[in-house]
Protein backbone atom coordinates (compact mmCIF):
# COMPACT_ATOMS: atom_id res chain seq x y z
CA UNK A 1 129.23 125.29 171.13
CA UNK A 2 128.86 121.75 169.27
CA UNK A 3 132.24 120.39 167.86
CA UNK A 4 131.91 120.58 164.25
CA UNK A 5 131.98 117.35 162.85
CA UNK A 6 135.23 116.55 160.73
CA UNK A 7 134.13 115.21 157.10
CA UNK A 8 135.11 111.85 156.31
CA UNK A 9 137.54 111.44 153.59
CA UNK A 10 136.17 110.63 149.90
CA UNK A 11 137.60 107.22 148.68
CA UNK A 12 139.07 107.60 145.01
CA UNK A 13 138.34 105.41 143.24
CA UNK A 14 140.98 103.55 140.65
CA UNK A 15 140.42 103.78 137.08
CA UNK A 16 139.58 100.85 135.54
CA UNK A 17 141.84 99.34 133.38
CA UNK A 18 140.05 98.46 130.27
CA UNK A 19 141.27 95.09 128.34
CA UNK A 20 142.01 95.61 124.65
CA UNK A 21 139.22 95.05 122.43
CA UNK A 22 141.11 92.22 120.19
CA UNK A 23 141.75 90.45 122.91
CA UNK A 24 140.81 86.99 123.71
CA UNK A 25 139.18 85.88 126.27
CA UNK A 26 143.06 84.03 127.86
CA UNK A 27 144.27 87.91 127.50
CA UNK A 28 146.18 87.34 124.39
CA UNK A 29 145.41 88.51 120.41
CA UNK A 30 143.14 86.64 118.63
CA UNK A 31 144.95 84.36 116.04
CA UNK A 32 144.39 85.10 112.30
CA UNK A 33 141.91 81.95 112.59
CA UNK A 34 139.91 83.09 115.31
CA UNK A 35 139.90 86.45 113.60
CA UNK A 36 138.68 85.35 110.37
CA UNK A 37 135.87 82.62 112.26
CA UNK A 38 134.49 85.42 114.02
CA UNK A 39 134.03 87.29 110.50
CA UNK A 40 132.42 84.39 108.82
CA UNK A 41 130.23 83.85 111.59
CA UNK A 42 128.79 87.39 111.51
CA UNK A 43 128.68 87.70 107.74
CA UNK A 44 126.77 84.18 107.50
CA UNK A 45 124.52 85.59 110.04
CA UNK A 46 123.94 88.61 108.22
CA UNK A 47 123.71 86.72 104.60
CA UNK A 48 120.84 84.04 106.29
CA UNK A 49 118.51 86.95 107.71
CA UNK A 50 118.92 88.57 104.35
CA UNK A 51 117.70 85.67 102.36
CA UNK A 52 114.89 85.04 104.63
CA UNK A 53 113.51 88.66 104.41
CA UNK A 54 114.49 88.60 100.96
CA UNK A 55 111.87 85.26 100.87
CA UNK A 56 109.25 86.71 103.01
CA UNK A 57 108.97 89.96 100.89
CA UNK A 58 108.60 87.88 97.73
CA UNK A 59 105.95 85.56 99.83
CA UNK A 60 104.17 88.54 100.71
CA UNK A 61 103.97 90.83 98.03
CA UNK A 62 102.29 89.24 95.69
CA UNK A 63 99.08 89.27 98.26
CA UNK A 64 99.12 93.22 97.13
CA UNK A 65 101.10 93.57 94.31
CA UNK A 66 100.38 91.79 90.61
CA UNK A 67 103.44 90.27 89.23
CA UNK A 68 104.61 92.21 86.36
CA UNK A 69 106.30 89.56 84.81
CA UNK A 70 107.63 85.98 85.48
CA UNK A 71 110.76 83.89 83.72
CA UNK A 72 109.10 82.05 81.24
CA UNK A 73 107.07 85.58 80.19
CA UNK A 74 110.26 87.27 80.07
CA UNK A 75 112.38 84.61 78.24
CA UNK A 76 109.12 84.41 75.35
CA UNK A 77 109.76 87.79 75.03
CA UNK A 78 113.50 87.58 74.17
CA UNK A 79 112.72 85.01 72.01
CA UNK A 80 109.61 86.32 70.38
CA UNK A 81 110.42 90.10 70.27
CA UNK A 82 107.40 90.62 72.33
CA UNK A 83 104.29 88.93 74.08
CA UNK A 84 100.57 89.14 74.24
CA UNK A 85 99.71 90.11 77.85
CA UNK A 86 97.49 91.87 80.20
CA UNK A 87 96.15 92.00 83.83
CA UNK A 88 92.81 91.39 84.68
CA UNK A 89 91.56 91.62 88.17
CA UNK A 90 89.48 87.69 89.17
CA UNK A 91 86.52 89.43 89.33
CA UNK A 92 86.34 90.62 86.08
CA UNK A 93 86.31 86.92 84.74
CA UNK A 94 83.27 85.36 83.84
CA UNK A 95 82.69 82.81 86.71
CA UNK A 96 81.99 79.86 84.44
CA UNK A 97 85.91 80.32 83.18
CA UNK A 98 87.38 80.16 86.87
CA UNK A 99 85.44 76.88 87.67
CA UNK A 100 86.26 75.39 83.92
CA UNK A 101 89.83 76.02 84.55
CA UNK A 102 89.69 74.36 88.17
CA UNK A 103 87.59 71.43 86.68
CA UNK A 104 90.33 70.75 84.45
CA UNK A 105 93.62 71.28 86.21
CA UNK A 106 92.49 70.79 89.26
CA UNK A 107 88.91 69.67 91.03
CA UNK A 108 89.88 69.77 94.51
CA UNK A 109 91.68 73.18 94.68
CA UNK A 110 89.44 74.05 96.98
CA UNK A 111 90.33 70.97 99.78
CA UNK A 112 93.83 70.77 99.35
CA UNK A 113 96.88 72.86 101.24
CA UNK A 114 99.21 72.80 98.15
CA UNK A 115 99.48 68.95 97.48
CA UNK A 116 96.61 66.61 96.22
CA UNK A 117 97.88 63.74 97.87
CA UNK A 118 95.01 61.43 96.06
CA UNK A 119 96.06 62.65 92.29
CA UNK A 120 99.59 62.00 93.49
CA UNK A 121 98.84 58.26 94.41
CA UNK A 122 96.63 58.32 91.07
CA UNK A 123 99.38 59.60 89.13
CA UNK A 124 101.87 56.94 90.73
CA UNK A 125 99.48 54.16 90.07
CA UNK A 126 99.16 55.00 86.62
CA UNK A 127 103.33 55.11 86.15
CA UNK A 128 103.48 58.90 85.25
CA UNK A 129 101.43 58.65 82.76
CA UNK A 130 99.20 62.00 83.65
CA UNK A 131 100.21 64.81 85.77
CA UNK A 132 99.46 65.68 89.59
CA UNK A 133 100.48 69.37 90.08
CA UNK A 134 97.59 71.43 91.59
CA UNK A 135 97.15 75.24 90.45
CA UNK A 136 99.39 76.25 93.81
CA UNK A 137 102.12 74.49 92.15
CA UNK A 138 101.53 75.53 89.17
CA UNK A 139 101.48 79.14 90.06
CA UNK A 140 104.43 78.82 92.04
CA UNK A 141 106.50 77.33 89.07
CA UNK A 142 105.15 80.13 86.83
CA UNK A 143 105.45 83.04 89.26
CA UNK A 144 109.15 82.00 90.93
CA UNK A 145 110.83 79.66 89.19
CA UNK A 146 111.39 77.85 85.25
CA UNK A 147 109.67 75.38 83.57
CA UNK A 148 111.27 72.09 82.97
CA UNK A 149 111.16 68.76 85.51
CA UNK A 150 114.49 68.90 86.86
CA UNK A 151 114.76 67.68 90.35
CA UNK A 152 116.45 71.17 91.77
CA UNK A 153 113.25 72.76 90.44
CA UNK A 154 110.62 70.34 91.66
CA UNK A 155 112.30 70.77 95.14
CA UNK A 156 112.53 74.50 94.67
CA UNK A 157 108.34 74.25 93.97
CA UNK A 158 108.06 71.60 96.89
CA UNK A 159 109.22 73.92 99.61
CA UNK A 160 107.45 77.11 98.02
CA UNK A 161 104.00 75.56 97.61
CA UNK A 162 103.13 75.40 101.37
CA UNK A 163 104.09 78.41 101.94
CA UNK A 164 102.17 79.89 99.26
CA UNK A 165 99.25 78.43 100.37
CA UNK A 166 99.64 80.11 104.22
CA UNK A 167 100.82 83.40 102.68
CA UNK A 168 98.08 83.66 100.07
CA UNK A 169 94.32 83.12 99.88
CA UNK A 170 93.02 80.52 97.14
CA UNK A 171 91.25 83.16 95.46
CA UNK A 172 94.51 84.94 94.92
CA UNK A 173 96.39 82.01 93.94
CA UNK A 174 93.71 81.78 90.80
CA UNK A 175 93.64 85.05 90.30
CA UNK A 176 97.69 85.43 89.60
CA UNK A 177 97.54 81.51 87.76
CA UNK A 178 94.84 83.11 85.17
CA UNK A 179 97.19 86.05 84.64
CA UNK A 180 100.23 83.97 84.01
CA UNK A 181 99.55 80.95 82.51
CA UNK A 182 100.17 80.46 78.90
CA UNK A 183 97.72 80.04 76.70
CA UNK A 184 99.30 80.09 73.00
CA UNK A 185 102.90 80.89 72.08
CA UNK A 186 103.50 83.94 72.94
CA UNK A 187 99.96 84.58 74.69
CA UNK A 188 99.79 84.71 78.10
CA UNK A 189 96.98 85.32 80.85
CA UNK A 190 93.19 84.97 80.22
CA UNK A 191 92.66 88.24 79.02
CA UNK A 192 95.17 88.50 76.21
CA UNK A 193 93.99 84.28 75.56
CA UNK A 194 89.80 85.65 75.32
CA UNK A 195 90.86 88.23 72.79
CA UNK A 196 93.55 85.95 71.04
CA UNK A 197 90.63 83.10 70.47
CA UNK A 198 87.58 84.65 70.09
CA UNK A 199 87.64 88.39 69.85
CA UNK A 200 85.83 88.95 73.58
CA UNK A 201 86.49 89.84 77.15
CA UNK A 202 87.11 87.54 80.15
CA UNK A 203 84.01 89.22 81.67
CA UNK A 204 82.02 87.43 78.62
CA UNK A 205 83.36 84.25 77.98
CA UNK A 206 80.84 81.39 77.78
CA UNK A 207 81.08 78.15 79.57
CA UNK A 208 81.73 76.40 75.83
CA UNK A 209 84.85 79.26 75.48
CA UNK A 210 85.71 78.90 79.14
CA UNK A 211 86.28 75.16 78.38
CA UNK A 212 87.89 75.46 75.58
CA UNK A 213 90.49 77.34 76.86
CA UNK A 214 90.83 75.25 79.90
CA UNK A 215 91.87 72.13 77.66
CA UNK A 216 94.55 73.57 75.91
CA UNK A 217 96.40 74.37 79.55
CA UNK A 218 98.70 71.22 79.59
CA UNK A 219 100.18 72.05 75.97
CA UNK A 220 98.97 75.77 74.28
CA UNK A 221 101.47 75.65 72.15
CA UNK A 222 100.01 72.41 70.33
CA UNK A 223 96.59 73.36 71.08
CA UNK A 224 94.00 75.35 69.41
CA UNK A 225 91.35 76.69 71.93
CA UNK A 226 89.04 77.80 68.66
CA UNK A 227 89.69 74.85 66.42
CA UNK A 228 89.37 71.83 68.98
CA UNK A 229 90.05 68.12 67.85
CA UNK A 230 87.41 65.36 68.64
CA UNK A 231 89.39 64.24 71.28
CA UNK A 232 89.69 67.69 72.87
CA UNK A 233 86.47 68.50 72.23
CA UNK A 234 85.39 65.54 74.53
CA UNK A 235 87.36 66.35 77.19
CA UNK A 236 85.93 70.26 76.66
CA UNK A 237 82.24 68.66 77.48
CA UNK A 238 83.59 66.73 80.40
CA UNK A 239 85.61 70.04 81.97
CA UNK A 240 81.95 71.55 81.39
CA UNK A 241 80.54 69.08 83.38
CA UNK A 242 83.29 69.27 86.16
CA UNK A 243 82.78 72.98 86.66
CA UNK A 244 78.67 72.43 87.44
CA UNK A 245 79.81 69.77 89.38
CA UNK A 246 82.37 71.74 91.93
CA UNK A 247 80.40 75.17 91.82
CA UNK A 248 77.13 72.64 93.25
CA UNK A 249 78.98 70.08 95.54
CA UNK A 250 80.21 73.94 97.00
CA UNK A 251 84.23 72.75 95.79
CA UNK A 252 84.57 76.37 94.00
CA UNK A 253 83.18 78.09 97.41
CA UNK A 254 86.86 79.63 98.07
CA UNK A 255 87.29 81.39 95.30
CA UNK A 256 83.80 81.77 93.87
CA UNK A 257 82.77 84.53 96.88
């Protein structure tokens, strides 16, 4: 008969002695310090990926979602007791009022990536004595942050305004400025401003009316869309001029399609 073999003997193994959590890594307790670092640490962590979602969901949503109401809308509102406003999707506005309003606030909206670096040197040249903000900045100061020129603000719009411009298309960046701009005290987007002025649509606004309302951007509460001066009146023929211009040179391609 073959000799059974004799099993070998299982080797046990010794529990492992686990090292308490709080622990450092020399085998002692953390100090208070150490304790308290580690804390900061994570909660810093945790309060720097929740700012930057927060910033990419309000980057983003606008792409899908209208604005339903911006800081300087909101604070007219306290102070008025109510405001004149209401969405209208781009392509219910009369193409000759999207290219007047580009014409006059801003020619090369088209070529730019936030910052017209040529009006900037202009406007430096010329000691401040006209303006060099583009619609993108423009919409970003009226969709995300207060009117005013403090220097914390113009940073604020400085950082925002690229982004914008890679989050957003240009046609959307028109479409939300002509939906929040002010156009009167109190009056605010083109819709409420066609109505408030001359008793129409967006859809039906001629290239006189689209001009008209284009020159009183820079100061609506001061300016009179129906009742122009001379002055503005000149500068009305001239932003009727600039919007043939762009829409044949092909400057209003990106947001006349």
């Amino acid at each position: 008969m073959a000799k059974r073999k004799t099993p070998t003997p299982r080797k046990t193994r010794k529990p492992a002695v686990k090292k308490p959590a709080a622990q450092s890594r020399r085998g002692r307790p953390p100090s208070l310090r150490e304790w308290l670092g580690r804390k900061w640490r994570r909660f810093r962590r945790r309060v720097l990926l929740g700012l930057g979602a927060l910033v990419l969901f309000a980057l983003l949503a606008p792409t899908v979602l209208n604005p339903p109401i911006t800081y300087t809308i909101w604070s007219e509102r306290h102070r008025l007791g109510s405001v004149d406003r209401e969405w209208v999707p781009i392509e219910n506005v009369a193409p000759v009022m999207r290219r007047a309003v580009v014409a006059a606030e801003d020619a090369n909206f088209c070529l730019h990536w936030g910052f017209d670096m040529a009006a900037i040197r202009a406007a430096i040249a010329a000691e401040g004595r006209f303006g060099a903000s583009t619609i993108t900045q423009q919409t970003v100061k009226n969709v995300y942050l207060w009117q005013g020129r403090s220097w914390p603000r113009k940073a604020l719009e400085a950082v925002l305004t690229p982004l914008v411009e890679i989050a957003w298309t240009k046609r959307r960046i028109l479409e939300i400025y002509l939906n929040v701009a002010e156009f009167d005290e109190g009056v605010f987007g083109i819709d409420a401003a066609a109505y408030h002025y001359f008793r129409t649509t967006p859809a039906k606004l001629t290239a006189a009316q689209a001009a008209a309302l284009a020159v009183v951007l820079p100061d609506p509460k001061d300016r009179d869309a129906a009742r122009l001066t001379p002055a503005l009146e000149r500068r009305a023929r001239l932003v009727r001029d600039g919007a043939a211009t762009i829409r044949a040179d092909g400057r209003a391609a990106c947001f006349d399609g």
